[in-house]
Protein backbone atom coordinates (compact mmCIF):
# COMPACT_ATOMS: atom_id res chain seq x y z
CA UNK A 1 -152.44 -29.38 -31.35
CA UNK A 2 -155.93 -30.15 -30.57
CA UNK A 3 -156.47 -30.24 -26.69
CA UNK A 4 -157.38 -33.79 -25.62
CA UNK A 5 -160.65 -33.92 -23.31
CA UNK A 6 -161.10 -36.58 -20.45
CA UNK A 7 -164.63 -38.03 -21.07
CA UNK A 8 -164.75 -38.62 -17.28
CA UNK A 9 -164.65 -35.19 -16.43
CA UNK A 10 -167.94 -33.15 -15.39
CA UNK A 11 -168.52 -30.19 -18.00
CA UNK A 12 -168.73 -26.98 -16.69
CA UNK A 13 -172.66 -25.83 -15.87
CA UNK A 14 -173.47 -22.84 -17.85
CA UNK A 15 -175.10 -19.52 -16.14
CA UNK A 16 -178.71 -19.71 -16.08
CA UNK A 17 -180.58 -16.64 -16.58
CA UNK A 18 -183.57 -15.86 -14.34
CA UNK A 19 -186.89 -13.70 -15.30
CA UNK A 20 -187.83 -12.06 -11.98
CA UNK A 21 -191.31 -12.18 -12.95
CA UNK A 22 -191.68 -15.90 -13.95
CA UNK A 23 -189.38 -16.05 -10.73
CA UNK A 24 -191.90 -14.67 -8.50
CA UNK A 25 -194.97 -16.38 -10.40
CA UNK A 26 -193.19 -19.29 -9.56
CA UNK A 27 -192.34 -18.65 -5.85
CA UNK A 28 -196.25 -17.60 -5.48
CA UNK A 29 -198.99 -20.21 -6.41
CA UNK A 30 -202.24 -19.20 -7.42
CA UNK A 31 -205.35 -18.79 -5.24
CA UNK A 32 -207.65 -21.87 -4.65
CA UNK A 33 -210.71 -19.66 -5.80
CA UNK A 34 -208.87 -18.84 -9.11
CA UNK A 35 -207.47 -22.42 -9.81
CA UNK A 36 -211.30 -23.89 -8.91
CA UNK A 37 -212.42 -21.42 -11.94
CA UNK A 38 -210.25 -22.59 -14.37
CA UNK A 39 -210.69 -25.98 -13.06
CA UNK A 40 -214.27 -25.05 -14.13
CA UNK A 41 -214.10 -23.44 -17.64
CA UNK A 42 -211.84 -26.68 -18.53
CA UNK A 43 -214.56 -28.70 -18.03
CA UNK A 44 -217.10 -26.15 -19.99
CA UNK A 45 -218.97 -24.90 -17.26
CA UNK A 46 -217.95 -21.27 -17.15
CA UNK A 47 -221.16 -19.87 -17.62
CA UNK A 48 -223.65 -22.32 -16.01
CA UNK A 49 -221.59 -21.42 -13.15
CA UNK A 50 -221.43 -17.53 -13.27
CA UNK A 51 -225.74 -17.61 -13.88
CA UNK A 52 -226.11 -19.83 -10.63
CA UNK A 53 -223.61 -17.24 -8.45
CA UNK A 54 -225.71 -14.15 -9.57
CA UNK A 55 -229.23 -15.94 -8.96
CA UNK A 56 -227.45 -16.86 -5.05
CA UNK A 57 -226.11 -13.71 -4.42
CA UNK A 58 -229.17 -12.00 -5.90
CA UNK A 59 -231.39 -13.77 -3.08
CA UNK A 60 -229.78 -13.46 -0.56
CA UNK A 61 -229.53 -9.62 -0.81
CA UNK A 62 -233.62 -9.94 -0.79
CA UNK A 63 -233.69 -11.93 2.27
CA UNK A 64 -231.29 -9.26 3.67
CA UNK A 65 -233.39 -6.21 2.64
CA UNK A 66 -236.17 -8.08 4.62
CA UNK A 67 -234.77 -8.44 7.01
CA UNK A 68 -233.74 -4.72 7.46
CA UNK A 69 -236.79 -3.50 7.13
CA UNK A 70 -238.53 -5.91 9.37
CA UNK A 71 -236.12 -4.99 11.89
CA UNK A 72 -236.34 -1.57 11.11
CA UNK A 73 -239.31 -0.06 9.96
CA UNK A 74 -242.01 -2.32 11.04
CA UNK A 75 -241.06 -2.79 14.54
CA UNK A 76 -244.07 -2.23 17.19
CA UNK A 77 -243.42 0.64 19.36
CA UNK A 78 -242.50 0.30 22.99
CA UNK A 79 -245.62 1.68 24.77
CA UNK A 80 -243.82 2.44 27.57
CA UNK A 81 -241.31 4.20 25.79
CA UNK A 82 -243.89 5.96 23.86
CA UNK A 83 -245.85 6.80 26.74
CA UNK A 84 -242.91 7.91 28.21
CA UNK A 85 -241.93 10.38 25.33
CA UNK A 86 -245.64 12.03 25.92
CA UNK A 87 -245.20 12.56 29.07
CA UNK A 88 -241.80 14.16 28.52
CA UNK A 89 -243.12 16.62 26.09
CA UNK A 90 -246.07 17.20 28.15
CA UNK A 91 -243.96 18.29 31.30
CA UNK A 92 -242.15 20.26 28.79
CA UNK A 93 -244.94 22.37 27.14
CA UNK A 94 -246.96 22.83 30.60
CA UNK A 95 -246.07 26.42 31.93
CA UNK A 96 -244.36 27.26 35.16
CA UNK A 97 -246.24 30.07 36.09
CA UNK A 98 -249.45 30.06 37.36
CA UNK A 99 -252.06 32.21 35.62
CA UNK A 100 -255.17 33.98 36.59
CA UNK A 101 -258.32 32.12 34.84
CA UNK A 102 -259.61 33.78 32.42
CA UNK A 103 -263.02 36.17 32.79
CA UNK A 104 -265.53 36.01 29.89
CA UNK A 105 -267.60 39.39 29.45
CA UNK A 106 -270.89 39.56 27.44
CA UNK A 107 -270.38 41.97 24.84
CA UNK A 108 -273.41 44.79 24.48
CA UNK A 109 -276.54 43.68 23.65
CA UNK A 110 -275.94 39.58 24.27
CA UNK A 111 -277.76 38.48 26.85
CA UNK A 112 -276.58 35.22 26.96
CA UNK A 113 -273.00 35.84 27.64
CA UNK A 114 -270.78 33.45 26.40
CA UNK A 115 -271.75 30.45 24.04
CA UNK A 116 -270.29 27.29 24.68
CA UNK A 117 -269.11 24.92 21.83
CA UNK A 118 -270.95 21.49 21.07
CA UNK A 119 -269.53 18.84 22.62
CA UNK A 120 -268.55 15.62 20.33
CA UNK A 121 -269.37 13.56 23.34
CA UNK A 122 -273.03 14.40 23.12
CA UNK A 123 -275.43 12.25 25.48
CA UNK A 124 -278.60 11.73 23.14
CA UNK A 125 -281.84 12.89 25.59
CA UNK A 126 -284.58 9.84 25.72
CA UNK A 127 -287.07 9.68 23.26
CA UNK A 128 -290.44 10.31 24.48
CA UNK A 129 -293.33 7.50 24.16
CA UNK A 130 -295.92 8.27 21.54
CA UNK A 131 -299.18 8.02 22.84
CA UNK A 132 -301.25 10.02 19.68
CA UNK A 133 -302.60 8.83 16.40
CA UNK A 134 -300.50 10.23 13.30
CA UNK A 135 -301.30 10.29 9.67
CA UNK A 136 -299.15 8.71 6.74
CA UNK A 137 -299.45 9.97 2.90
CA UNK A 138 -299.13 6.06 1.28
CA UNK A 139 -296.78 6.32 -1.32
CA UNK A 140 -296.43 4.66 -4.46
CA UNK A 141 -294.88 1.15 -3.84
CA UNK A 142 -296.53 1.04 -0.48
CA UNK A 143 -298.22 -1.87 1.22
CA UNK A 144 -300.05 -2.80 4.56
CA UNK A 145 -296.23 -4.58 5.71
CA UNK A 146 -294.55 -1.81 3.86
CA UNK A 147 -295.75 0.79 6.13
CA UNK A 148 -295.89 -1.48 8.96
CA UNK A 149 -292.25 -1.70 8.95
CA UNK A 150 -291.67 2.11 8.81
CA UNK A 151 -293.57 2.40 12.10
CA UNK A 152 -292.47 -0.70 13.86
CA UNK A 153 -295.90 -1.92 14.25
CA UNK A 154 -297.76 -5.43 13.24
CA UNK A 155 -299.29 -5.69 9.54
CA UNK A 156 -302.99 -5.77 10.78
CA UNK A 157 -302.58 -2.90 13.39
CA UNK A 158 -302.35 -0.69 9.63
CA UNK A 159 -305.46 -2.37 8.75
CA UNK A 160 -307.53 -2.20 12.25
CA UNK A 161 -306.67 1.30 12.52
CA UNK A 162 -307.96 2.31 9.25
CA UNK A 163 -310.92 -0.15 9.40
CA UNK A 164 -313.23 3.32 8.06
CA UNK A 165 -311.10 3.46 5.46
CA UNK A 166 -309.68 0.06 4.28
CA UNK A 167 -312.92 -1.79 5.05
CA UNK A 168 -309.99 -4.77 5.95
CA UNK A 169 -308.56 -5.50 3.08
CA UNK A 170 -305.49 -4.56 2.22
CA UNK A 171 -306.05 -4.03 -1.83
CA UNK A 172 -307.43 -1.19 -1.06
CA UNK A 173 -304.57 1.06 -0.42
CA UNK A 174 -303.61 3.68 -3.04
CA UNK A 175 -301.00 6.20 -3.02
CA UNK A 176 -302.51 9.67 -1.74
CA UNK A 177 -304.48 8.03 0.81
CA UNK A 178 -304.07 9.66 4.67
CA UNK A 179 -303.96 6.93 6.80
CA UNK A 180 -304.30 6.60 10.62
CA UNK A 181 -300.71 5.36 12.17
CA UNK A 182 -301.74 4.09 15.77
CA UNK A 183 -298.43 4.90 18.52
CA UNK A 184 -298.64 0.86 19.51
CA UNK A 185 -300.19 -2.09 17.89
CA UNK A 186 -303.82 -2.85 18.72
CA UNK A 187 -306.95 -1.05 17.61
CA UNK A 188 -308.75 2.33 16.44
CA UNK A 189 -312.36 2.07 17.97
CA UNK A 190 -314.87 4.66 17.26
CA UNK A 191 -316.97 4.97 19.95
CA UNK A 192 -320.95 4.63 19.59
CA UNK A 193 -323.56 5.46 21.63
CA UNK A 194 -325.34 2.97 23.95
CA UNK A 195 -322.14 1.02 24.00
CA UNK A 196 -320.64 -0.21 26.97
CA UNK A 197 -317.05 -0.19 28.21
CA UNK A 198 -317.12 -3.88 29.70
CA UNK A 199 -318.59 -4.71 25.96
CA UNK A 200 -316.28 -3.03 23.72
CA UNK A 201 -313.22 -4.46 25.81
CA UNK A 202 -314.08 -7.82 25.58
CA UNK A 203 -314.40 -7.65 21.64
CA UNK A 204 -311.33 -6.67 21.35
CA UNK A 205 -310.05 -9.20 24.01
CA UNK A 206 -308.57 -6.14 26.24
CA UNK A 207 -310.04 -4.71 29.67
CA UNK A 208 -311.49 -1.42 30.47
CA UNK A 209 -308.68 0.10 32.00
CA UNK A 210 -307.09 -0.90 29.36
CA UNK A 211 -309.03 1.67 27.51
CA UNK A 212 -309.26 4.07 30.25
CA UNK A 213 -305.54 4.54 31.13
CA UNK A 214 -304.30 5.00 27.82
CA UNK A 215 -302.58 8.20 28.39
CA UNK A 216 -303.43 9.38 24.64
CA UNK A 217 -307.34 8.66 25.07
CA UNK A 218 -307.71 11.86 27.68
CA UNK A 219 -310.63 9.90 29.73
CA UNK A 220 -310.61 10.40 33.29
CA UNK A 221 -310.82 6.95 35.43
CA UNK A 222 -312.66 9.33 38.34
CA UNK A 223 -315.71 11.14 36.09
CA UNK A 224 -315.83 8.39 33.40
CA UNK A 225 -319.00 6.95 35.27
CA UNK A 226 -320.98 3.50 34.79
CA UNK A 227 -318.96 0.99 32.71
CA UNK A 228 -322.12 0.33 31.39
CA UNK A 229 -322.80 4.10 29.96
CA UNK A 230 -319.41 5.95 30.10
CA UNK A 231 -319.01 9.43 29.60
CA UNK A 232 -317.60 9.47 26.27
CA UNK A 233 -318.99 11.27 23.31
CA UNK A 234 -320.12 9.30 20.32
CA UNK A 235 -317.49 9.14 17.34
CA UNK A 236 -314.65 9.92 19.92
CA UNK A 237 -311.82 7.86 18.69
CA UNK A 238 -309.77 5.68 21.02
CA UNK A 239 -307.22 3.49 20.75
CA UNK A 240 -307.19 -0.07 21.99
CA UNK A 241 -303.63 -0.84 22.85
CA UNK A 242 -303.11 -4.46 22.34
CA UNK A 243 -306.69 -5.09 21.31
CA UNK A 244 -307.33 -7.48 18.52
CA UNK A 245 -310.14 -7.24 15.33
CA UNK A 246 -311.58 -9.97 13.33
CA UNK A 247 -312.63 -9.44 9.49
CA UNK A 248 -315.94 -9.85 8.01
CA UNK A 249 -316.36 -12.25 5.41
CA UNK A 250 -318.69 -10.17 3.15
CA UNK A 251 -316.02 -10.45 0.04
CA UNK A 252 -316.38 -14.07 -0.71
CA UNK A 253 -318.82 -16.25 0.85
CA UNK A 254 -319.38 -19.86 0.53
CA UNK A 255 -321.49 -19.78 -2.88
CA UNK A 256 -323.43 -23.63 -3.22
CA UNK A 257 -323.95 -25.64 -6.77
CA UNK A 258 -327.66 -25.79 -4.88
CA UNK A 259 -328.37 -21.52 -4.07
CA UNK A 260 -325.26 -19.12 -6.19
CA UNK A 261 -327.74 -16.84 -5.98
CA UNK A 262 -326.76 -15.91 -2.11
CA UNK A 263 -323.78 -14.44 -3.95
CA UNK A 264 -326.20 -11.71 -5.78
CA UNK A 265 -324.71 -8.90 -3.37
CA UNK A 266 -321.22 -8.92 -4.73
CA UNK A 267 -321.95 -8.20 -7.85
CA UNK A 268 -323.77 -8.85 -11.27
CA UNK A 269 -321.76 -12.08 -11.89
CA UNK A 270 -323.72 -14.02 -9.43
CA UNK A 271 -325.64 -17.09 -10.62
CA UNK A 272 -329.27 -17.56 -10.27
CA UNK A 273 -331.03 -20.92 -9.95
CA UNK A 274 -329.24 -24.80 -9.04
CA UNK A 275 -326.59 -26.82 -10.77
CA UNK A 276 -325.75 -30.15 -10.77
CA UNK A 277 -322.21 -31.57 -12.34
CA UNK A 278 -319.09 -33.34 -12.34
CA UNK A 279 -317.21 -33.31 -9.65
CA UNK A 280 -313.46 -32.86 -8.40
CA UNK A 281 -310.33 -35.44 -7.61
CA UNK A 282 -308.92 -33.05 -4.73
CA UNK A 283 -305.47 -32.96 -6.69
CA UNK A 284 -305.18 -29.45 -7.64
CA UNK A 285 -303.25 -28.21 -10.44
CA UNK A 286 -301.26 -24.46 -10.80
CA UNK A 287 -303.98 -22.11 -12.42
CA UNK A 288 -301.36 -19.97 -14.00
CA UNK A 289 -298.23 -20.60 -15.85
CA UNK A 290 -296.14 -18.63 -13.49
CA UNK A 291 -295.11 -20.19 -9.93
CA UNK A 292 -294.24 -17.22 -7.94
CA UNK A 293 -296.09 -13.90 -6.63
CA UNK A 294 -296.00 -10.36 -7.65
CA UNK A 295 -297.96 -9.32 -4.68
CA UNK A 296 -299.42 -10.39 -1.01
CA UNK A 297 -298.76 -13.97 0.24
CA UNK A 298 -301.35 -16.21 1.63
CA UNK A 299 -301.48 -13.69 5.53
CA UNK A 300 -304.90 -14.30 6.93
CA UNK A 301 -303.81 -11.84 9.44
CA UNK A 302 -304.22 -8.82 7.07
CA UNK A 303 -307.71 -10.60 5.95
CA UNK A 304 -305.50 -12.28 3.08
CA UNK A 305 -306.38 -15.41 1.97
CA UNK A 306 -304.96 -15.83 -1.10
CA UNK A 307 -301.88 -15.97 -2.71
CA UNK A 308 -301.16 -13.22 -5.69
CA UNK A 309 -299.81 -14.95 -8.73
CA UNK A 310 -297.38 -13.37 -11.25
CA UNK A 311 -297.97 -13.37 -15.01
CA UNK A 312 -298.33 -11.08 -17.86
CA UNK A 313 -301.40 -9.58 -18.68
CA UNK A 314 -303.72 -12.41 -21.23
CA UNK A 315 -301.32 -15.33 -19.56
CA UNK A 316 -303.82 -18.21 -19.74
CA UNK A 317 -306.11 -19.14 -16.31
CA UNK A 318 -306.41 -23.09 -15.57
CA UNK A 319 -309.39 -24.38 -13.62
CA UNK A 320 -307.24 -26.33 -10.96
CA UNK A 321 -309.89 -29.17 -10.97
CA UNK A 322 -312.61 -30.50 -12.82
CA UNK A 323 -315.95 -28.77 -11.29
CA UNK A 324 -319.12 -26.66 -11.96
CA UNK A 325 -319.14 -22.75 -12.02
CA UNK A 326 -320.98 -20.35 -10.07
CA UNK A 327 -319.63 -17.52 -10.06
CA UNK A 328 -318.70 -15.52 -13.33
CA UNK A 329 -318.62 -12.19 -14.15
CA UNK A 330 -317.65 -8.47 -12.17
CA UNK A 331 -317.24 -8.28 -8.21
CA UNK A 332 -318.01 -4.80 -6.70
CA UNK A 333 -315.86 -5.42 -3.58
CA UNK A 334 -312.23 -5.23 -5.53
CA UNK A 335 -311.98 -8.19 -6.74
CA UNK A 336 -312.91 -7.15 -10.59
CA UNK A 337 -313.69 -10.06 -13.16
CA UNK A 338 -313.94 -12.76 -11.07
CA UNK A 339 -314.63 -16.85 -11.39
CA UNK A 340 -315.62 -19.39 -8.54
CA UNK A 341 -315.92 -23.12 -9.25
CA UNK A 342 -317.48 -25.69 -6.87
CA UNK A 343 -315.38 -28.61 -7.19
CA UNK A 344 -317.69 -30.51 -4.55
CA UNK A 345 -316.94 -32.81 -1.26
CA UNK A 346 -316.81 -28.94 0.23
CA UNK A 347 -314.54 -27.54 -2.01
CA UNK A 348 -314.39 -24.40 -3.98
CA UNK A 349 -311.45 -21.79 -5.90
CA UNK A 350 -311.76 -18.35 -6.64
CA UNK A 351 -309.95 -16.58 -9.34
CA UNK A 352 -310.08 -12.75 -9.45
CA UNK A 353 -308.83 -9.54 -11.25
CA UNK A 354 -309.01 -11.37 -14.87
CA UNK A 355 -309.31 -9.18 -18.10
CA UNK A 356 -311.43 -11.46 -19.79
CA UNK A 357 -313.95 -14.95 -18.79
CA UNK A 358 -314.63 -17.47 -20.64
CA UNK A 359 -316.77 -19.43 -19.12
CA UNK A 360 -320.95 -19.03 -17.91
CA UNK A 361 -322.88 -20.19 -14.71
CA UNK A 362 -323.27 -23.60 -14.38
CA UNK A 363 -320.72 -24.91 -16.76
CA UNK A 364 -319.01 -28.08 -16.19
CA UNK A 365 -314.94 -27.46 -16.47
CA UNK A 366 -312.60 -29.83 -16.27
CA UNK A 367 -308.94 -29.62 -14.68
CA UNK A 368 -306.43 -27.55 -16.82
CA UNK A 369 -309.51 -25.81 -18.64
CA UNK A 370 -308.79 -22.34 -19.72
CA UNK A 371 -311.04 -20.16 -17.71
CA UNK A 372 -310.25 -16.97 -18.56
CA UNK A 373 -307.35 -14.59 -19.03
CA UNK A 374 -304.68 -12.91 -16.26
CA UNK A 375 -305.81 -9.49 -15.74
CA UNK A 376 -305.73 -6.52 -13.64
CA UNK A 377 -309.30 -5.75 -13.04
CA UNK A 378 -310.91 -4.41 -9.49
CA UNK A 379 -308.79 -3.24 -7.02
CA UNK A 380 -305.14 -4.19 -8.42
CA UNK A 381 -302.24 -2.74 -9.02
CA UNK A 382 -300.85 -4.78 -11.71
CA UNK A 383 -301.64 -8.24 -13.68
CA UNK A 384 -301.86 -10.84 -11.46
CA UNK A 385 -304.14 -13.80 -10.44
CA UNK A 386 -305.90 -13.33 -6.83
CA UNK A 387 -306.56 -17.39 -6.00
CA UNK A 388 -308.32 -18.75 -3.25
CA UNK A 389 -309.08 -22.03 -2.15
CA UNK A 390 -311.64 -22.75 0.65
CA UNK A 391 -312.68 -25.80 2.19
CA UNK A 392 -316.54 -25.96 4.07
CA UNK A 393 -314.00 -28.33 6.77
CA UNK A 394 -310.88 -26.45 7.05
CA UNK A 395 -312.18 -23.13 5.70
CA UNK A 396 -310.08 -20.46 3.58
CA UNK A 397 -306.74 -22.57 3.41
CA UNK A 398 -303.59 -21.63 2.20
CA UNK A 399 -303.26 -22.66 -1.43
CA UNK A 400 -299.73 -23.46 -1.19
CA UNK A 401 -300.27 -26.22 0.74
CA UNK A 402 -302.49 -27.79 -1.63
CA UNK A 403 -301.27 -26.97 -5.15
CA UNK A 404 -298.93 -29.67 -6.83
């Protein structure tokens, strides 16, 4: 008989079986750092996210190694502590006894005993004035400011103390020659007889004792005698410290359309006889196609007055205004083939050293003519065009002021 069952009644709860670890999982929720990651790779950012933790951590460890070592390594000593340590090790290396000095023997045969070492802190001993005349070998490359600057003297003191030698101009220096190097800048005067003291002082715009007490000139103030006729031998050579020379004119002289002929002592390409012509607009024009030197400036204080054009050797010469010639041909003084044109109103330019002329006495030019060809005749050390400019109202001016 089939056992009746109340439908009211509660049915028995079966056993439930437990897994200890799903227990315990339970019973322990996960980290906030772990559920965050998987929070993350749910939403597909997994990897963005593991790239942008190694970049952070990867900078900060360089700001920490920074950090170290400017803490560290590159800290700035403590001078006290350093000075300190010195002293330390000083007061431990310095001995406790006292000790006999020491006593230094000469050996056999040394007469100067013991040699002491050179001191590093050497005082240099003063150099002693000059107060002679010394000779220089030029040298190839040399010039009259060249040398002037080895010696610490003034451009014309080379040329007034080899005035029997350079005849002042400064062209005339070669390499070989011995020149005269004067211990201060002035003058080298050889003495003449029937000259006078008072005379020769006030050429050179210096006084007698000037002359006199110059230790290097061995006169003696008490037997020198009359200022008027001094005991010095003829040819003596003194120096004239601070004295100043002037320069003879002899080279190139004003040469007029009405006499060239007063010219006829520089050379055979003086002109003979009177011209009459076309004259000049005062605008002068470049003679050359080049615009800068290759050798002396205009420096009328080493007799100069020129300017030294660059060029190649046959370079085309321009008359630099219309005018008349009256000078053309060789110039025994240095200046080689050489060309002067009379532009009138006073005004004359002088081209020198060319290789070849093409023009005669007396010939009417006109500006931008070619005159003649860029040479390196005379005294010259290389193609060039020597040009002067000279006015009979401001005299030898300087060409760059004039040249457009």
């Amino acid at each position: 008989m089939q056992e009746k069952t109340n439908p009211w009644q509660r049915p028995e709860e079966e056993p439930v079986v437990t897994d200890p670890q799903i227990e315990e999982t339970a019973q322990s929720p996960k980290p906030a750092i772990q559920l965050f990651w998987e929070r993350l790779r749910g939403w597909g950012l997994g990897d963005a996210s593991m790239r942008f933790a190694t970049a952070l951590t990867t900078l900060v460890l360089v700001f920490l190694i920074v950090w170290v070592m400017n803490s560290v390594f590159l800290q700035t000593p403590n001078p006290s502590v350093e000075s300190a340590g010195i002293a330390n090790a000083q007061t431990m290396l310095t001995p406790t006894a006292t000790l006999p000095p020491p006593v230094f023997t000469a050996a056999e045969g040394d007469t100067e005993g013991f040699h002491r070492i050179a001191n590093l802190n050497t005082t240099l001993p003063i150099r002693q004035a000059r107060y002679q005349v010394i000779e220089y070998t030029v040298e190839s490359g040399d010039s009259i400011f060249s040398i002037a600057d080895k010696f610490n003297l003034k451009p014309e003191t080379i040329l007034w103390g080899n005035r029997y030698t350079l005849g002042d101009d400064p062209h005339f220096i070669v390499p070989g020659q011995t020149l005269n190097i004067l211990p201060v800048d002035g003058v080298y005067h050889m003495w003449s007889a029937g000259e006078g003291l008072n005379g020769v002082a006030s050429y050179y715009a210096v006084t007698p004792e000037d002359i006199i007490n110059w230790p290097g000139n061995n006169l003696d103030p008490d037997t020198i005698g009359d200022y008027a006729n001094p005991n010095i031998p003829p040819e003596t050579m003194l120096v004239v410290p601070g004295g100043r020379g002037s320069y003879t004119d002899w080279r190139t002289p004003r040469i007029s359309r009405d006499e060239p002929a007063t010219a006829k002592h520089l050379g055979p390409g003086a002109c003979t006889g009177s011209f009459d012509g076309i004259t000049g607009t005062l605008t002068f024009i470049w003679p050359s196609t080049e615009r800068y030197l290759s050798g002396y400036d205009y420096s009328p204080e080493t007799n100069h007055f020129a300017i030294d054009i660059a060029g190649r050797l046959g370079n085309p010469i321009y008359a630099a205004d219309h005018g008349v010639v009256v000078y053309a041909g060789w110039n025994d003084y240095g200046y080689g083939e050489m060309i002067v044109i009379d532009h009138g109103f006073g005004w004359q330019t002088l081209y020198a050293h060319l290789s070849q002329i093409n023009v005669s006495c007396g010939q009417e030019v006109y500006q931008g003519d070619t005159i003649g060809l860029m040479g390196s005749t005379g005294k010259s050390t290389g193609p060039h065009l020597h040009f002067e400019m000279r006015s009979d109202e401001y005299g030898r001016v300087n060409p760059w002021d004039f040249l457009k």
